[in-house]
PDB file of N, CA and C in Angstrom:
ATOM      1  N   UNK A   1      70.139  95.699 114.743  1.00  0.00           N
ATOM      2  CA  UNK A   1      71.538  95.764 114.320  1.00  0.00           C
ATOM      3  C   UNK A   1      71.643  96.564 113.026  1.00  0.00           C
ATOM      4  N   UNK A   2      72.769  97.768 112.855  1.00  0.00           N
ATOM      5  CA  UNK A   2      72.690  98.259 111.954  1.00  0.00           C
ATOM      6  C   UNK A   2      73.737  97.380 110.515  1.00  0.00           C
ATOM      7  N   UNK A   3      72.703  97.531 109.509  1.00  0.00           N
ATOM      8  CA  UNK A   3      73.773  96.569 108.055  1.00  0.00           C
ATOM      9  C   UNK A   3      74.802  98.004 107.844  1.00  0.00           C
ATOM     10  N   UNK A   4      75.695  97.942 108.326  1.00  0.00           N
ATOM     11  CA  UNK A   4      76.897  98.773 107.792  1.00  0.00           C
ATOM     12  C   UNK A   4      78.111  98.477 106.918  1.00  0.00           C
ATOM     13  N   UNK A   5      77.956  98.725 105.594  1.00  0.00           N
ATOM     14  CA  UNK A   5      79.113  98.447 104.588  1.00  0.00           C
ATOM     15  C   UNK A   5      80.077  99.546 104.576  1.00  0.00           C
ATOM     16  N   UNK A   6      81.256  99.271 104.989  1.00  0.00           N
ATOM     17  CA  UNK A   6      82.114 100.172 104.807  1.00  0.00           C
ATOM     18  C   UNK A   6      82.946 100.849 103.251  1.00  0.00           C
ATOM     19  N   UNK A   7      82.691  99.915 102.524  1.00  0.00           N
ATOM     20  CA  UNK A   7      83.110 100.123 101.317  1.00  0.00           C
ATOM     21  C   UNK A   7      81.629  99.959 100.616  1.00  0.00           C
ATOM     22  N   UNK A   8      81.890 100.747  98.399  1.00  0.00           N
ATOM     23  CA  UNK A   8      80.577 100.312  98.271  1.00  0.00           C
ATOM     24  C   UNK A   8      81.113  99.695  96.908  1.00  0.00           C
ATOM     25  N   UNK A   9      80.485  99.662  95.819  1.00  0.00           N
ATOM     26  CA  UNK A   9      80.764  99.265  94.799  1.00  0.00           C
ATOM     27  C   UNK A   9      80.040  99.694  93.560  1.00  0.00           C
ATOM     28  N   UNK A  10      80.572 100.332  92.457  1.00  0.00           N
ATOM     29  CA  UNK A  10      79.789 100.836  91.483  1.00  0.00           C
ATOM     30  C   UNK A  10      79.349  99.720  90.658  1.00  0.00           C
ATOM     31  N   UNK A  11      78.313  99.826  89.964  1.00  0.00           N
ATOM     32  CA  UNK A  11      77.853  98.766  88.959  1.00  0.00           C
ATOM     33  C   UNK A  11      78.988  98.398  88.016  1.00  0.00           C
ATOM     34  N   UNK A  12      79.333  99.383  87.234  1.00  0.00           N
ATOM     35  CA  UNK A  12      80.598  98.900  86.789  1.00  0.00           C
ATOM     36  C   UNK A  12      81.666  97.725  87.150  1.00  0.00           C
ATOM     37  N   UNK A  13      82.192  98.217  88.585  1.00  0.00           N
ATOM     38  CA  UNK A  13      83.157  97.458  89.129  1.00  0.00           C
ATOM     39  C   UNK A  13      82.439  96.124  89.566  1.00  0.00           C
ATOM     40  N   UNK A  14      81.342  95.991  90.165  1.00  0.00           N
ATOM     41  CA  UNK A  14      80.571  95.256  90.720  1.00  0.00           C
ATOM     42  C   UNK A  14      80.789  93.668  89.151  1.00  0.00           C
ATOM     43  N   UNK A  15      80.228  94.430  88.106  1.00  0.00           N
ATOM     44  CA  UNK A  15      80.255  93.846  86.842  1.00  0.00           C
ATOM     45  C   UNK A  15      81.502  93.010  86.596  1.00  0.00           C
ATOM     46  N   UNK A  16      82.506  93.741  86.903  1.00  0.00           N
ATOM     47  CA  UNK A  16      83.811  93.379  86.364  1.00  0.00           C
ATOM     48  C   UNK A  16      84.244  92.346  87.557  1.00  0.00           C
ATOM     49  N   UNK A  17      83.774  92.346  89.070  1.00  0.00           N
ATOM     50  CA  UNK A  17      84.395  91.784  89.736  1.00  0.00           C
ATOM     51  C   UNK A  17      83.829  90.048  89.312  1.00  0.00           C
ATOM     52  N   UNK A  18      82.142  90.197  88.774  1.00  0.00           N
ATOM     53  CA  UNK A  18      81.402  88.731  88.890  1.00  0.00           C
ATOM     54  C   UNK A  18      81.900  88.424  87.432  1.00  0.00           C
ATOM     55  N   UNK A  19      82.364  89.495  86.296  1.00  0.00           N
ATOM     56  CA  UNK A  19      83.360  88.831  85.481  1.00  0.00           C
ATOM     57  C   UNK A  19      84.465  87.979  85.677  1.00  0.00           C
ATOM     58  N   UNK A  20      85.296  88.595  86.430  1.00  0.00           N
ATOM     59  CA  UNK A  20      86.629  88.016  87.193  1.00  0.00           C
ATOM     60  C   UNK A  20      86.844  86.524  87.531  1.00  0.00           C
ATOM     61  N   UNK A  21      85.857  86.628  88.544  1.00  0.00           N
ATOM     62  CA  UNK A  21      84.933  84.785  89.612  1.00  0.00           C
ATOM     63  C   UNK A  21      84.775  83.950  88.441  1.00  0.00           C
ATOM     64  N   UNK A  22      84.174  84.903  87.633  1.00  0.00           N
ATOM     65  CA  UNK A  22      84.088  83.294  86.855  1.00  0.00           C
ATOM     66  C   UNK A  22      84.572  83.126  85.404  1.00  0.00           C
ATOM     67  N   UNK A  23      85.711  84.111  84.831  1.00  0.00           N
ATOM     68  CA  UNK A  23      86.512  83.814  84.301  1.00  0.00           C
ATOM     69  C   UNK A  23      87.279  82.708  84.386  1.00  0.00           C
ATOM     70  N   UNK A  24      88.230  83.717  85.947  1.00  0.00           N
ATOM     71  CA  UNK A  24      89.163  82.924  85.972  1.00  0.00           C
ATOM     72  C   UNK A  24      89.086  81.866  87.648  1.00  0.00           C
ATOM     73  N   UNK A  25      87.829  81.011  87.366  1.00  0.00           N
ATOM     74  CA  UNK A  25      87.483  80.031  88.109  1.00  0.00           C
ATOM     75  C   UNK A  25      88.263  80.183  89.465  1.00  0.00           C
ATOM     76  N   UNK A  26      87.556  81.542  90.067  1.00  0.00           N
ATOM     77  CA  UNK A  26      87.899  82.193  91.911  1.00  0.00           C
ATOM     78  C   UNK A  26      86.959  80.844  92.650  1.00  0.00           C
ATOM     79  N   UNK A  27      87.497  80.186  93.424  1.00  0.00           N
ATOM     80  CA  UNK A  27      86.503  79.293  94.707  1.00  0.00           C
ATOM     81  C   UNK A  27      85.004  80.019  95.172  1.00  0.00           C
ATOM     82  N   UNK A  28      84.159  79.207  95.356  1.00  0.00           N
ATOM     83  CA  UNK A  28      82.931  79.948  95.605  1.00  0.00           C
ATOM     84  C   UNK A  28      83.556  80.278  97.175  1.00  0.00           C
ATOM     85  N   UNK A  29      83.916  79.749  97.647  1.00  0.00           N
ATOM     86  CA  UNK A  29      84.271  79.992  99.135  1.00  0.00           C
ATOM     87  C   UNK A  29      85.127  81.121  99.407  1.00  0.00           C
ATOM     88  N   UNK A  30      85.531  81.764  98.350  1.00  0.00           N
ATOM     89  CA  UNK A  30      86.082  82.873  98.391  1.00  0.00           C
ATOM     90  C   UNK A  30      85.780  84.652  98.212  1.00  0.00           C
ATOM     91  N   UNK A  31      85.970  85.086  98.829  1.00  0.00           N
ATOM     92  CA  UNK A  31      85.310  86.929  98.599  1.00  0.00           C
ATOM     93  C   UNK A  31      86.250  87.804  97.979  1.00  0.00           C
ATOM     94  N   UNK A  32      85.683  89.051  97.754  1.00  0.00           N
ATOM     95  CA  UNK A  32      86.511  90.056  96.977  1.00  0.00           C
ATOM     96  C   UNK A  32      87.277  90.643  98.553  1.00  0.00           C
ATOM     97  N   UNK A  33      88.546  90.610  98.664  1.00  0.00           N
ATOM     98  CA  UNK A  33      89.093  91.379 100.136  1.00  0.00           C
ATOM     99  C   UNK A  33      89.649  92.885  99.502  1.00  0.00           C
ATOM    100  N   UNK A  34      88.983  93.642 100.642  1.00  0.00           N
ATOM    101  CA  UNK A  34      89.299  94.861 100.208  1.00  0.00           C
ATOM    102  C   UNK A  34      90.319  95.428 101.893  1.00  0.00           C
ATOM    103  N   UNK A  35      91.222  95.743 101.123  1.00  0.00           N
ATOM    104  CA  UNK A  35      92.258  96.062 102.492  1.00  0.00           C
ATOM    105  C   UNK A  35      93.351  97.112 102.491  1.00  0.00           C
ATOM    106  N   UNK A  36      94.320  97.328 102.783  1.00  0.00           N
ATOM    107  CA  UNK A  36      95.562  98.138 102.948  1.00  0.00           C
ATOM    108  C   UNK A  36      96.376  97.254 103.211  1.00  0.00           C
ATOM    109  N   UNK A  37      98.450  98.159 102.355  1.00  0.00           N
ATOM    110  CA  UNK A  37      99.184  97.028 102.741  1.00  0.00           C
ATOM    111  C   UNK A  37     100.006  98.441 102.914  1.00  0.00           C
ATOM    112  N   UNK A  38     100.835  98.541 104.315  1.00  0.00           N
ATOM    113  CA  UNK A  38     101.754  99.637 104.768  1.00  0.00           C
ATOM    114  C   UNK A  38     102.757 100.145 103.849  1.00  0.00           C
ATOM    115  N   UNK A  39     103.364 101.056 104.205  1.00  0.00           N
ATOM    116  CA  UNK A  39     104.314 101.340 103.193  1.00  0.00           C
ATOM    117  C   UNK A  39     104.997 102.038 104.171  1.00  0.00           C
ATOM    118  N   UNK A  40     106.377 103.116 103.421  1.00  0.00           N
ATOM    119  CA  UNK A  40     106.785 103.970 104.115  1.00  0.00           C
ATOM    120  C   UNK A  40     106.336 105.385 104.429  1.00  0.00           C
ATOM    121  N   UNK A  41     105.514 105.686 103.516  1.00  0.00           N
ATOM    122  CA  UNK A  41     104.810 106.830 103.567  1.00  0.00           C
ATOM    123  C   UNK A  41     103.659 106.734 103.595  1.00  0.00           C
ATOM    124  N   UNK A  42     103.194 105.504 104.454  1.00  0.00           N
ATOM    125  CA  UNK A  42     101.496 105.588 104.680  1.00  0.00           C
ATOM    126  C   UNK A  42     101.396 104.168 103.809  1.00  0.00           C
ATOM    127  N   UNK A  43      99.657 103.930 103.358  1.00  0.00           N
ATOM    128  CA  UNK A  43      98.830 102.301 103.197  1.00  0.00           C
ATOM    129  C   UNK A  43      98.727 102.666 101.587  1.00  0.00           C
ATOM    130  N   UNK A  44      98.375 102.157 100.748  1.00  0.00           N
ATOM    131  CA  UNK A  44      98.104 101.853  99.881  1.00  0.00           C
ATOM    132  C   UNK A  44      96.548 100.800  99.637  1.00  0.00           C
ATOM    133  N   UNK A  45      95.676 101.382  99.350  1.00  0.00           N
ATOM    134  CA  UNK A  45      94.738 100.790  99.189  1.00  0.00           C
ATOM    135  C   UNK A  45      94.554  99.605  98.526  1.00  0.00           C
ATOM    136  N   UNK A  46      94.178  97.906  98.519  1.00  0.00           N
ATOM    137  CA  UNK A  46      94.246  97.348  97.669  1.00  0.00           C
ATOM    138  C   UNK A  46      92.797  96.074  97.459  1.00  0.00           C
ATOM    139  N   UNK A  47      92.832  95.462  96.524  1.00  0.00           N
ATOM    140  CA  UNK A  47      91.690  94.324  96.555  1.00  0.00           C
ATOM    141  C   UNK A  47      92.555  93.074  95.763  1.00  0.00           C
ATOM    142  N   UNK A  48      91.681  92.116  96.344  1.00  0.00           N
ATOM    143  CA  UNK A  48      92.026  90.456  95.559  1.00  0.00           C
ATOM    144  C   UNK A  48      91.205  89.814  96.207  1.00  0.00           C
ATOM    145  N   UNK A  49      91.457  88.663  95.494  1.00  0.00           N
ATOM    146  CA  UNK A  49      90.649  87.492  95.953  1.00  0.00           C
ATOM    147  C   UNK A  49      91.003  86.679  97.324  1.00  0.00           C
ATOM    148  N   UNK A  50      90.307  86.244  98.039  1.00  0.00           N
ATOM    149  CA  UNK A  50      90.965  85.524  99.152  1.00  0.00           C
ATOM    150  C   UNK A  50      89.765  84.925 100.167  1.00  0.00           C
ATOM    151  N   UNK A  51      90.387  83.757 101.149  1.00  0.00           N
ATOM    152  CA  UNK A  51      89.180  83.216 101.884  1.00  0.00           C
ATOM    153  C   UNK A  51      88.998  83.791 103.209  1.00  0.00           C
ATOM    154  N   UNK A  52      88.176  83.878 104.094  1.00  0.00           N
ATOM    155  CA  UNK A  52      87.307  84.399 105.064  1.00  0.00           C
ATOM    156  C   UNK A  52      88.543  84.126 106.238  1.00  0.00           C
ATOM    157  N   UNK A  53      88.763  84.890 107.056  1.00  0.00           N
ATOM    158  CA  UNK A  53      90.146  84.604 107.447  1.00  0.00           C
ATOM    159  C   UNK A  53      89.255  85.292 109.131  1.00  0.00           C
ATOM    160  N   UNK A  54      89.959  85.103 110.491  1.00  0.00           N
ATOM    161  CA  UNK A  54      89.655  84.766 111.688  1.00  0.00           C
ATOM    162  C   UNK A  54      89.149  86.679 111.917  1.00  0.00           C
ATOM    163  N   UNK A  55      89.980  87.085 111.511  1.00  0.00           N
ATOM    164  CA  UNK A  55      89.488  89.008 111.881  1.00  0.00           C
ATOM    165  C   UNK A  55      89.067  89.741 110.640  1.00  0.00           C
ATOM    166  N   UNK A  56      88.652  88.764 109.872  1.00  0.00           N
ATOM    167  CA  UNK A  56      87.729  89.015 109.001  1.00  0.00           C
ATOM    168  C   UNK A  56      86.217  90.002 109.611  1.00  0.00           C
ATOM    169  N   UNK A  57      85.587  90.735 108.725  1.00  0.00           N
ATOM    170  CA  UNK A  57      84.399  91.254 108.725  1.00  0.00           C
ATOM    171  C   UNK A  57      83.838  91.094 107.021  1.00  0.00           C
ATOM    172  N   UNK A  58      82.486  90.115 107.406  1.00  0.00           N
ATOM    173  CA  UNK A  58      81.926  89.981 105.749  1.00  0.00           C
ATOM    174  C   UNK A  58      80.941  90.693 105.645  1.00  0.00           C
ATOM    175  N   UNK A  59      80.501  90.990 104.209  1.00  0.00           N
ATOM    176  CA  UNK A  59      79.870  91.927 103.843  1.00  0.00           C
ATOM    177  C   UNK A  59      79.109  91.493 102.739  1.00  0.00           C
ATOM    178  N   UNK A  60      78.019  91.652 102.239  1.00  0.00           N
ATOM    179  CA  UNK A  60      77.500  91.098 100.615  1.00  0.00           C
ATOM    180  C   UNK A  60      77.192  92.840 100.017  1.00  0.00           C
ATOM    181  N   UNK A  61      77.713  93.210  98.949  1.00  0.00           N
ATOM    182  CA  UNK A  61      77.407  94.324  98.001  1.00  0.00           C
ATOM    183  C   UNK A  61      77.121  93.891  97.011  1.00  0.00           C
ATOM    184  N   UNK A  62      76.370  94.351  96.047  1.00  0.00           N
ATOM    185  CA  UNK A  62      76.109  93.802  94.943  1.00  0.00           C
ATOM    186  C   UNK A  62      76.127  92.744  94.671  1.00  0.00           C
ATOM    187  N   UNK A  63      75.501  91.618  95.240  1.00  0.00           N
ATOM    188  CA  UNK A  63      75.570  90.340  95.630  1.00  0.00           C
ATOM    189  C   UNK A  63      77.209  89.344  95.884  1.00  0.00           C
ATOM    190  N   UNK A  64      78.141  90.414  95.843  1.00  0.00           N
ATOM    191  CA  UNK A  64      79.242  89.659  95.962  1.00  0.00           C
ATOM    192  C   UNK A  64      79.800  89.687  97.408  1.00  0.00           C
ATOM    193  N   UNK A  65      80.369  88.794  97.935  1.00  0.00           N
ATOM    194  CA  UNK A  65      81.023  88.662  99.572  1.00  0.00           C
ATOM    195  C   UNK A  65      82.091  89.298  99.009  1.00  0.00           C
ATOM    196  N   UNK A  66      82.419  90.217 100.240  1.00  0.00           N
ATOM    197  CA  UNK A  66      83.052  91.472 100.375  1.00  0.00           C
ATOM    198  C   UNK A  66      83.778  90.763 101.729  1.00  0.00           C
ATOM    199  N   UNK A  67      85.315  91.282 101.881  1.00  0.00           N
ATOM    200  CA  UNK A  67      86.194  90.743 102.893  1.00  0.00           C
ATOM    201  C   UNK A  67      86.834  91.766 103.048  1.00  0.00           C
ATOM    202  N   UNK A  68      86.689  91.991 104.738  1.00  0.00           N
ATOM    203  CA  UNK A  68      87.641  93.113 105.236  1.00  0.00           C
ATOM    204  C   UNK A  68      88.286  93.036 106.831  1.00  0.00           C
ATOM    205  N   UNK A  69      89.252  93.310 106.854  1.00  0.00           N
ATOM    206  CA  UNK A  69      89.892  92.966 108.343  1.00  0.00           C
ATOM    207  C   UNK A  69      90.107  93.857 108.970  1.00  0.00           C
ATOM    208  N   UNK A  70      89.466  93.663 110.445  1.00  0.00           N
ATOM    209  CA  UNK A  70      88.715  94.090 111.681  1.00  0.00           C
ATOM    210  C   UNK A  70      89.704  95.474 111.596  1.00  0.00           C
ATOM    211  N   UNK A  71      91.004  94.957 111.371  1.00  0.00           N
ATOM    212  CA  UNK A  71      92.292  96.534 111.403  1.00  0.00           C
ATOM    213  C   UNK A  71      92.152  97.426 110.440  1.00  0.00           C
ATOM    214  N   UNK A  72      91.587  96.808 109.570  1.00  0.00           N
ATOM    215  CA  UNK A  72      92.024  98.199 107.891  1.00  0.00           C
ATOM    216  C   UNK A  72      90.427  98.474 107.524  1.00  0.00           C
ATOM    217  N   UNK A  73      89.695  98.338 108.655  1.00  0.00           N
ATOM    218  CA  UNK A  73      88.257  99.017 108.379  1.00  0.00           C
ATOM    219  C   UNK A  73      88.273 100.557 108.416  1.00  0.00           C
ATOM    220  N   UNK A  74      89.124 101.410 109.396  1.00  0.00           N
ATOM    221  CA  UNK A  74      89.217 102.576 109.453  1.00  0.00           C
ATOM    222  C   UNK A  74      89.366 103.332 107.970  1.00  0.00           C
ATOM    223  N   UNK A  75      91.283 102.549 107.663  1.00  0.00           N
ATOM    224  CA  UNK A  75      91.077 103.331 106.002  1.00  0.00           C
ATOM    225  C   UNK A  75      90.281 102.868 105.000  1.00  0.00           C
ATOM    226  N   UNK A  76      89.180 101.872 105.101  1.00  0.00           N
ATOM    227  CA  UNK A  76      88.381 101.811 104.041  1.00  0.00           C
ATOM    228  C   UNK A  76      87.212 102.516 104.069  1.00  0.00           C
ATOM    229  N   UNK A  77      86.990 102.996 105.155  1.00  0.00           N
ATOM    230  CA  UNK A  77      85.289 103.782 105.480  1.00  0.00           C
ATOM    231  C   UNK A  77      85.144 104.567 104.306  1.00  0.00           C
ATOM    232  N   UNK A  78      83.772 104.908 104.023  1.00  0.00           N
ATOM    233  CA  UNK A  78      83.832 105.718 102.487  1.00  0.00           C
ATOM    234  C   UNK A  78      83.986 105.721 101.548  1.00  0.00           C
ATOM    235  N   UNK A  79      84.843 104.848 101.359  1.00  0.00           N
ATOM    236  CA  UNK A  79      85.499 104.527  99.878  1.00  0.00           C
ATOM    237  C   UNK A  79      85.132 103.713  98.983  1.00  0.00           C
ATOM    238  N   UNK A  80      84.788 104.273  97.707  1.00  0.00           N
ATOM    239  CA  UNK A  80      83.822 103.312  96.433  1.00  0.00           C
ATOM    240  C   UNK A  80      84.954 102.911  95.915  1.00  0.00           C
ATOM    241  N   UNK A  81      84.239 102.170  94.665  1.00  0.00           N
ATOM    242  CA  UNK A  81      85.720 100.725  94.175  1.00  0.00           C
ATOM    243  C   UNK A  81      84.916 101.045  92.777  1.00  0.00           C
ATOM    244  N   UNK A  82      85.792 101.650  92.212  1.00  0.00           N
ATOM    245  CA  UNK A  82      85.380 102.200  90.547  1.00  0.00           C
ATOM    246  C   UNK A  82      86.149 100.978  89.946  1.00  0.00           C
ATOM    247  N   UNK A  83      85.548 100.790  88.715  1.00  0.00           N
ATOM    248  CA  UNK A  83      86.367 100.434  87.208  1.00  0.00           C
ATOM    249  C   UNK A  83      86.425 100.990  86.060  1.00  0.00           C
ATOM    250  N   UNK A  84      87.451 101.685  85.872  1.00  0.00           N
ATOM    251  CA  UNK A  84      87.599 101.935  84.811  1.00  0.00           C
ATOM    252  C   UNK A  84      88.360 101.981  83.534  1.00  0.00           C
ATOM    253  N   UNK A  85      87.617 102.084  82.357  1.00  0.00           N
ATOM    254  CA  UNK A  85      88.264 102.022  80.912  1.00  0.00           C
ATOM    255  C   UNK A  85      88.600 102.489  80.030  1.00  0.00           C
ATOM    256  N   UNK A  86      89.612 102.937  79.594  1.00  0.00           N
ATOM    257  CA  UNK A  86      89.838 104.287  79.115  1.00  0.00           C
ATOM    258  C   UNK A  86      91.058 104.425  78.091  1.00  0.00           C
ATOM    259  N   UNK A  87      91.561 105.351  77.603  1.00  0.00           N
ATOM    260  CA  UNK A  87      92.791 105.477  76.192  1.00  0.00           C
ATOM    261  C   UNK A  87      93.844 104.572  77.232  1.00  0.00           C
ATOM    262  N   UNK A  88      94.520 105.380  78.662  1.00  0.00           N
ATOM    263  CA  UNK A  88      95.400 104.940  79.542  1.00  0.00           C
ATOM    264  C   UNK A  88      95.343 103.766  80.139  1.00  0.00           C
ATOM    265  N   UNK A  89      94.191 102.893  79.872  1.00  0.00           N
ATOM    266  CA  UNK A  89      94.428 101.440  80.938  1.00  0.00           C
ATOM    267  C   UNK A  89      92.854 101.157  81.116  1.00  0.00           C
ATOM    268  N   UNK A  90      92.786 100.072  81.587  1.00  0.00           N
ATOM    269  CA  UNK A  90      91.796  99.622  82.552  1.00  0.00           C
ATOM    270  C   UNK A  90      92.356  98.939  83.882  1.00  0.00           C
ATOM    271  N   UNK A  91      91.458  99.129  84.875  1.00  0.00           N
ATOM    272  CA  UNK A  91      91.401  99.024  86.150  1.00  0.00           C
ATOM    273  C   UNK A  91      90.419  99.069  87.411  1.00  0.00           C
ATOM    274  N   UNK A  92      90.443  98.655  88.224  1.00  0.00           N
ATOM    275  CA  UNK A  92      90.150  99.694  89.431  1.00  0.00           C
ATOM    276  C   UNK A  92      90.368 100.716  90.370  1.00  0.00           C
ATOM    277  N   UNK A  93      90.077 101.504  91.264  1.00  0.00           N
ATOM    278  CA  UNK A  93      90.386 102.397  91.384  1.00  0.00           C
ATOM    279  C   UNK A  93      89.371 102.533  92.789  1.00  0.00           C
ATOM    280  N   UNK A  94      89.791 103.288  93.758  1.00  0.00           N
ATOM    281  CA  UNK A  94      89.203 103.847  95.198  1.00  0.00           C
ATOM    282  C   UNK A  94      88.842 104.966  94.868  1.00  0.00           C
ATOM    283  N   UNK A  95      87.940 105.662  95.229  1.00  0.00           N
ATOM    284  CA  UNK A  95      87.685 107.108  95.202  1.00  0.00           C
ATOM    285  C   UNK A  95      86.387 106.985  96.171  1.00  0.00           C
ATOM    286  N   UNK A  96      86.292 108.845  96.407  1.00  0.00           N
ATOM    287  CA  UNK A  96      85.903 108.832  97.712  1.00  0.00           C
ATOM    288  C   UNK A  96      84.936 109.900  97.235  1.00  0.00           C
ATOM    289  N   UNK A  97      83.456 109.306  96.904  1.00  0.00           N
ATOM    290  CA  UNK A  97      82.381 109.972  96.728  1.00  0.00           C
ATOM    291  C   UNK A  97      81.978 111.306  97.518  1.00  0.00           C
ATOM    292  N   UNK A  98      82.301 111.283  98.631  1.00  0.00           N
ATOM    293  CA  UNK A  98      81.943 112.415  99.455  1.00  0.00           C
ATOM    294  C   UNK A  98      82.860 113.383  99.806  1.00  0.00           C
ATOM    295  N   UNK A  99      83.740 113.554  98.811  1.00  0.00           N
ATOM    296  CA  UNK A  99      85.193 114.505  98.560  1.00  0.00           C
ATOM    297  C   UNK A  99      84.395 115.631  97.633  1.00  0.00           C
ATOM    298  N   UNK A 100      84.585 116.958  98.402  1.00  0.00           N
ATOM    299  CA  UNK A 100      84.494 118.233  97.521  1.00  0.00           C
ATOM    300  C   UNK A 100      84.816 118.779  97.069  1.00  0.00           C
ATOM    301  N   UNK A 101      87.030 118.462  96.845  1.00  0.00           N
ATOM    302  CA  UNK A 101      88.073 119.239  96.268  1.00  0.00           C
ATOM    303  C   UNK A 101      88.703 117.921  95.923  1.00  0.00           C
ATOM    304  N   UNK A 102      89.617 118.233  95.378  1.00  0.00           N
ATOM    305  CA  UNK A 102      91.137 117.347  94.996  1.00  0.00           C
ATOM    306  C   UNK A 102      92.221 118.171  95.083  1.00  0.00           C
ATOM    307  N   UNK A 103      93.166 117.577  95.924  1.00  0.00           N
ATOM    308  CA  UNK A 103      94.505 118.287  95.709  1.00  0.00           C
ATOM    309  C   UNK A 103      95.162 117.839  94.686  1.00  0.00           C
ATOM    310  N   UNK A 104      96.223 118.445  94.180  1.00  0.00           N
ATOM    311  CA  UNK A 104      97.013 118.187  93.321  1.00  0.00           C
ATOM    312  C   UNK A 104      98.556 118.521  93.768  1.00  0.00           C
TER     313      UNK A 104
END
């Protein structure tokens, strides 16, 4: 069987997520869900916390359970989960390691 993670996670973000858990006291029974929520002009990429749900697909990255549903695996393929910190904000952020241009 092949281990296939569809999403990955930078050390950074990885850092900030096992910050998060146990800050602000997340359930062990709970994973990082990484998903899409529709819009009118297309998905919006998003993450939170949440429990293992029936069309779920789990995942362990960087030792953290990773949650993704069986439907929004397509737009997550590829896509790393940055954090970053900076003059403008901190956050996370999707980006797509195997991109050779950017539009603007």
């Amino acid at each position: 069987m092949i281990n296939f993670q569809p999403v990955t996670l930078t050390l950074k973000a990885a850092e900030e997520v096992r910050k998060i858990m146990q800050t602000k006291n997340i359930p062990a029974d709970y994973g990082l869900r990484v998903g899409v929520r529709g819009g009118g002009c297309g998905v919006s990429l998003l993450i939170g916390f949440d429990k293992k749900k029936e069309n779920d697909q789990s995942y362990t990255i960087e030792g953290i359970p990773v949650l993704v549903d069986k439907r929004h695996t397509m737009y997550v393929v590829g896509k790393e989960i940055d954090f970053y910190e900076g003059d403008e904000g901190r956050g996370f952020m999707f980006t797509d390691p195997k991109a050779t241009t950017t539009e603007i």
